[in-house]
C-alpha atoms as a PDB file:
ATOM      1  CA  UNK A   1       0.000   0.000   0.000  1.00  0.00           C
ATOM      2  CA  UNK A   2       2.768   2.280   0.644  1.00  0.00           C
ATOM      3  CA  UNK A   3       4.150   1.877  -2.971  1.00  0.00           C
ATOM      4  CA  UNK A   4       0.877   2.832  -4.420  1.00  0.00           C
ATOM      5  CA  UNK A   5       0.854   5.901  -2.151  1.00  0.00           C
ATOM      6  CA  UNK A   6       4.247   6.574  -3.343  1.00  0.00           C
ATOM      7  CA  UNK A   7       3.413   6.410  -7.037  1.00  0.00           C
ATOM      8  CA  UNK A   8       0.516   8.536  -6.573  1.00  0.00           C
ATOM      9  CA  UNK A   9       2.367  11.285  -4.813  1.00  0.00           C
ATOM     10  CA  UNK A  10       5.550  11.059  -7.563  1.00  0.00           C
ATOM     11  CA  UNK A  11       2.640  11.526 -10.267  1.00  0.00           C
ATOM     12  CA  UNK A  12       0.937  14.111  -8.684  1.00  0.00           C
ATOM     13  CA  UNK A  13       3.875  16.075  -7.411  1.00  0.00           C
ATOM     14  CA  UNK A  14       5.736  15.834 -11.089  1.00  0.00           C
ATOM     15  CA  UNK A  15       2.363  16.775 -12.441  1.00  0.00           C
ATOM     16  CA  UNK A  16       1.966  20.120 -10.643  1.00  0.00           C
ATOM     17  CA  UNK A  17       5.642  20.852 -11.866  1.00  0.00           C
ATOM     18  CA  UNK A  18       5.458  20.021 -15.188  1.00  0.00           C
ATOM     19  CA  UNK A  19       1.658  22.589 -14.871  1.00  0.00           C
ATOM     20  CA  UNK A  20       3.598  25.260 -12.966  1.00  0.00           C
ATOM     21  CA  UNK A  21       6.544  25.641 -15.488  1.00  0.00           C
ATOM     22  CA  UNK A  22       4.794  24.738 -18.763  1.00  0.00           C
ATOM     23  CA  UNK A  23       2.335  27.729 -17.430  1.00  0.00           C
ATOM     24  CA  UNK A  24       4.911  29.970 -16.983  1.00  0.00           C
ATOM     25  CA  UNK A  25       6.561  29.690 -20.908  1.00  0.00           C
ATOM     26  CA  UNK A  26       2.799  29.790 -22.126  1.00  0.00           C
ATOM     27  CA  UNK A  27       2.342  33.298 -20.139  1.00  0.00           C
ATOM     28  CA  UNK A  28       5.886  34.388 -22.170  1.00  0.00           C
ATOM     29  CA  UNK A  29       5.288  32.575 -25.566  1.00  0.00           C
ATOM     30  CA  UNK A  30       1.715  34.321 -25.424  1.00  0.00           C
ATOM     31  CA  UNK A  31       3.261  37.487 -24.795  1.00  0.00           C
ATOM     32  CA  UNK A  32       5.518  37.092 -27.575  1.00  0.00           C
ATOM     33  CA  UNK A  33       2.548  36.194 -29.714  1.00  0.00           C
ATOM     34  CA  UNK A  34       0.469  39.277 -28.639  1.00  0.00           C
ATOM     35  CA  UNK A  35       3.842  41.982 -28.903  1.00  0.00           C
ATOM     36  CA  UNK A  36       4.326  40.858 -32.889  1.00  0.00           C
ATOM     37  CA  UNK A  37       1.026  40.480 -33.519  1.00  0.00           C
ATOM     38  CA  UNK A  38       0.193  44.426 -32.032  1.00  0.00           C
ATOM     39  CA  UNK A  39       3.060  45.628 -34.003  1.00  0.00           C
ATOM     40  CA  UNK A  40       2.015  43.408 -37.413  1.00  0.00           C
ATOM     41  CA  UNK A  41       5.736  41.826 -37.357  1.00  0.00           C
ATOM     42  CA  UNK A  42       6.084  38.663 -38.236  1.00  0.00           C
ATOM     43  CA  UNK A  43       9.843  38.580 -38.364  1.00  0.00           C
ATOM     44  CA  UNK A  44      10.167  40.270 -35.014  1.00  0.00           C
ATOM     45  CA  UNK A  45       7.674  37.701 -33.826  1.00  0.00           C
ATOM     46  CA  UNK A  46      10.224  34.890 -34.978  1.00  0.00           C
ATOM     47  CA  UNK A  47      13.257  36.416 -33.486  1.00  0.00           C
ATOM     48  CA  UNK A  48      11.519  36.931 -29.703  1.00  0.00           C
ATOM     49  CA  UNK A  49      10.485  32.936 -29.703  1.00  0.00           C
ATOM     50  CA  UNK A  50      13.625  31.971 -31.613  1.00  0.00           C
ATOM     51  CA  UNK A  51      15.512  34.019 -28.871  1.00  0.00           C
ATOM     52  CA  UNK A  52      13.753  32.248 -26.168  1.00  0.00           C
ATOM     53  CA  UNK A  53      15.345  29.306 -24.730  1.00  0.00           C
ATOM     54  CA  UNK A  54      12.614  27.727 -22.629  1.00  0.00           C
ATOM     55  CA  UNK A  55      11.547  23.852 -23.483  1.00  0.00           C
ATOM     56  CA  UNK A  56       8.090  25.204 -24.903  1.00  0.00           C
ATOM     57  CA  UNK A  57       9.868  27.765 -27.096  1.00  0.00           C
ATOM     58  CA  UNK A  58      12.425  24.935 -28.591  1.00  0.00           C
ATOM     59  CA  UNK A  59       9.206  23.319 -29.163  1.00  0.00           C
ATOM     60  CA  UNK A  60       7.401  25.981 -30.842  1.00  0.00           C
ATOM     61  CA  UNK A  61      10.364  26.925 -33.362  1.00  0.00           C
ATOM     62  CA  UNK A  62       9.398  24.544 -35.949  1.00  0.00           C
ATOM     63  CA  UNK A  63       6.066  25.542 -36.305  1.00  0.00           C
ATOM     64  CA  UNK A  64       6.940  28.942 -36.549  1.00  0.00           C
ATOM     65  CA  UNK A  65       9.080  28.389 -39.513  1.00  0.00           C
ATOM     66  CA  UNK A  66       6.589  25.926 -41.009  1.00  0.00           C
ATOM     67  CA  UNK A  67       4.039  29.051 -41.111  1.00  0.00           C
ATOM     68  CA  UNK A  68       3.977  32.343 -42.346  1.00  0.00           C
ATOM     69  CA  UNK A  69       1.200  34.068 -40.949  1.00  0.00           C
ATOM     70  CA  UNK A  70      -0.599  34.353 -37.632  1.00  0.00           C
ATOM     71  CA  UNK A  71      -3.590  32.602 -38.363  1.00  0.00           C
ATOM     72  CA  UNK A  72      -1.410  29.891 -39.607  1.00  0.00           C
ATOM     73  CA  UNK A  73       0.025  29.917 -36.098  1.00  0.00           C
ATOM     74  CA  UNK A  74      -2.497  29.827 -34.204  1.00  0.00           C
ATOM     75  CA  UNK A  75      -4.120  27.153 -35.922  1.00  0.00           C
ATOM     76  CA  UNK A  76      -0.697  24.923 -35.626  1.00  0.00           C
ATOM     77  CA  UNK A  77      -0.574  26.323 -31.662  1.00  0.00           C
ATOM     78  CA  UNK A  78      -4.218  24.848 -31.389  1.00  0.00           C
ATOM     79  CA  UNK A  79      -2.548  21.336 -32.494  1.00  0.00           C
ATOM     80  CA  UNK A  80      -0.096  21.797 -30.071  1.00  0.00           C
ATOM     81  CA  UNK A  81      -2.021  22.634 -27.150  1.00  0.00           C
ATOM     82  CA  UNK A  82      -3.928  19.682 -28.064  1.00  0.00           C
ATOM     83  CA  UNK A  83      -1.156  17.608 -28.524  1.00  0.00           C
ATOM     84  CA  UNK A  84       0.076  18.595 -24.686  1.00  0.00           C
ATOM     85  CA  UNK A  85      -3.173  18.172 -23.233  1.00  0.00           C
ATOM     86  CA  UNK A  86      -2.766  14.902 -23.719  1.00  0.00           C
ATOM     87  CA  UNK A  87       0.807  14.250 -22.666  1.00  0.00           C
ATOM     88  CA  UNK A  88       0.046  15.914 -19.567  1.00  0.00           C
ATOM     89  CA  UNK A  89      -2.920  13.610 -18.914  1.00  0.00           C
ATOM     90  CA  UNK A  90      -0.896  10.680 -19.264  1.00  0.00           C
ATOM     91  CA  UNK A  91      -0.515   8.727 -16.513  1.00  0.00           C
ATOM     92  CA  UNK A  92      -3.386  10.293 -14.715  1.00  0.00           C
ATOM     93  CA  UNK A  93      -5.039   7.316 -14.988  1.00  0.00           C
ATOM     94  CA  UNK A  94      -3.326   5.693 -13.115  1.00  0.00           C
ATOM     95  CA  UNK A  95      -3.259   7.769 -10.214  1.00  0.00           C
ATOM     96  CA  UNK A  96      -7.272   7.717 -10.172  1.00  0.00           C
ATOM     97  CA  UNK A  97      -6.809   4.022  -9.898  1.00  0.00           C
ATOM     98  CA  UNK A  98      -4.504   4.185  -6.990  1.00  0.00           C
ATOM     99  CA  UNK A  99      -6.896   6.351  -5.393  1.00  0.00           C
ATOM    100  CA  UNK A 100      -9.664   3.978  -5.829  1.00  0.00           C
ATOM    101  CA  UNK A 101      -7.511   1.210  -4.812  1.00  0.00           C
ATOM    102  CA  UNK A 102      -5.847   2.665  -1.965  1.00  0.00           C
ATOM    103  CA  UNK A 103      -8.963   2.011   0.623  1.00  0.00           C
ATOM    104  CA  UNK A 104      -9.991  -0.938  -0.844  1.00  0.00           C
ATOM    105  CA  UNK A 105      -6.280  -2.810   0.104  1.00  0.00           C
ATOM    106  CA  UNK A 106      -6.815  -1.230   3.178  1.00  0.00           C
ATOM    107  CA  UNK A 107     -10.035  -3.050   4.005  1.00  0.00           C
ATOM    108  CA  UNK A 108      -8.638  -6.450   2.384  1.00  0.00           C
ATOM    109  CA  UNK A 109      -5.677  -5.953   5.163  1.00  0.00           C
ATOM    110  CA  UNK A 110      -8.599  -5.425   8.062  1.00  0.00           C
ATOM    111  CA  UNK A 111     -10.143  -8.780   6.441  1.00  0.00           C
ATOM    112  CA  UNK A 112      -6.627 -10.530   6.387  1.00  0.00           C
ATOM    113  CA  UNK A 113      -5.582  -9.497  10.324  1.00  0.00           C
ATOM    114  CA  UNK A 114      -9.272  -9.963  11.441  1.00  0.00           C
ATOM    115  CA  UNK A 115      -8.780 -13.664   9.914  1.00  0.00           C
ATOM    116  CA  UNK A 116      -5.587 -13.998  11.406  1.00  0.00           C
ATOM    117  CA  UNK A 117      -6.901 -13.299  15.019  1.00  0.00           C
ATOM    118  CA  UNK A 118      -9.656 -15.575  14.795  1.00  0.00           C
ATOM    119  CA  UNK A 119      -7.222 -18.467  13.654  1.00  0.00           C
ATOM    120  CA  UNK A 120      -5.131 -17.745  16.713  1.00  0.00           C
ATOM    121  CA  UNK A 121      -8.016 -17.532  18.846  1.00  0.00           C
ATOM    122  CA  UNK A 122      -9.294 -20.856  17.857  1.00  0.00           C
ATOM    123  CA  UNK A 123      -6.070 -22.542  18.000  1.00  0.00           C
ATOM    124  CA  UNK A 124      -5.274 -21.113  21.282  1.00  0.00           C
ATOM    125  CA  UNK A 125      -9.157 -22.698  22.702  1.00  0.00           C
ATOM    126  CA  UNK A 126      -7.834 -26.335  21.937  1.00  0.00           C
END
């Protein structure tokens, strides 16, 4: 039971990281996005998230250059939020399961010592 617990912390605890930062580089990426697309720039637009060296913006880099406008962009973005919506879901799964599980090995282990007792009170009445 403690390994279970232990998985479903490590998942939950990597999961709020992995929120927290990817969060943060969407806040500058969308800043980015919003600066080139108030001054009509697309090149200055590619420079800021080329410039950037955040995980999402190494990430983002080939669509940029695969596109050449920003409705092209935000179309591809919408593929890519998609696209980490799921890899952040992963494993999610299961921790739900764990959480399910977690009181029901808890009651099988009251079962098991209750069980146990009894045995040993019956063999100690002989």
């Amino acid at each position: 039971m403690h390994l279970f617990m232990l998985a479903a912390c490590t998942i939950l605890f990597e999961r709020i990281r992995m929120y927290r930062r990817i969060d943060s580089e969407i806040q500058q990426l969308s800043s980015s996005i919003e600066a080139g697309r108030n001054a009509n720039d697309w090149i200055a637009l590619e420079q800021a998230i080329k410039n950037n060296d955040d995980a999402l913006s190494q990430f983002v880099t080939p669509i940029v250059d695969s596109v050449y406008n920003f409705e092209g962009l935000e179309n591809r973005l919408h593929d890519v939020v998609g696209y980490m919506d799921e890899r952040l879901k992963r494993g999610l799964n299961w921790l739900s399961m764990m959480v399910t599980m977690a009181p029901l090995l808890g009651l099988l282990g009251t079962v098991v010592g209750m069980s146990s007792i009894l045995d040993l009170y019956i063999r100690s009445q002989r």
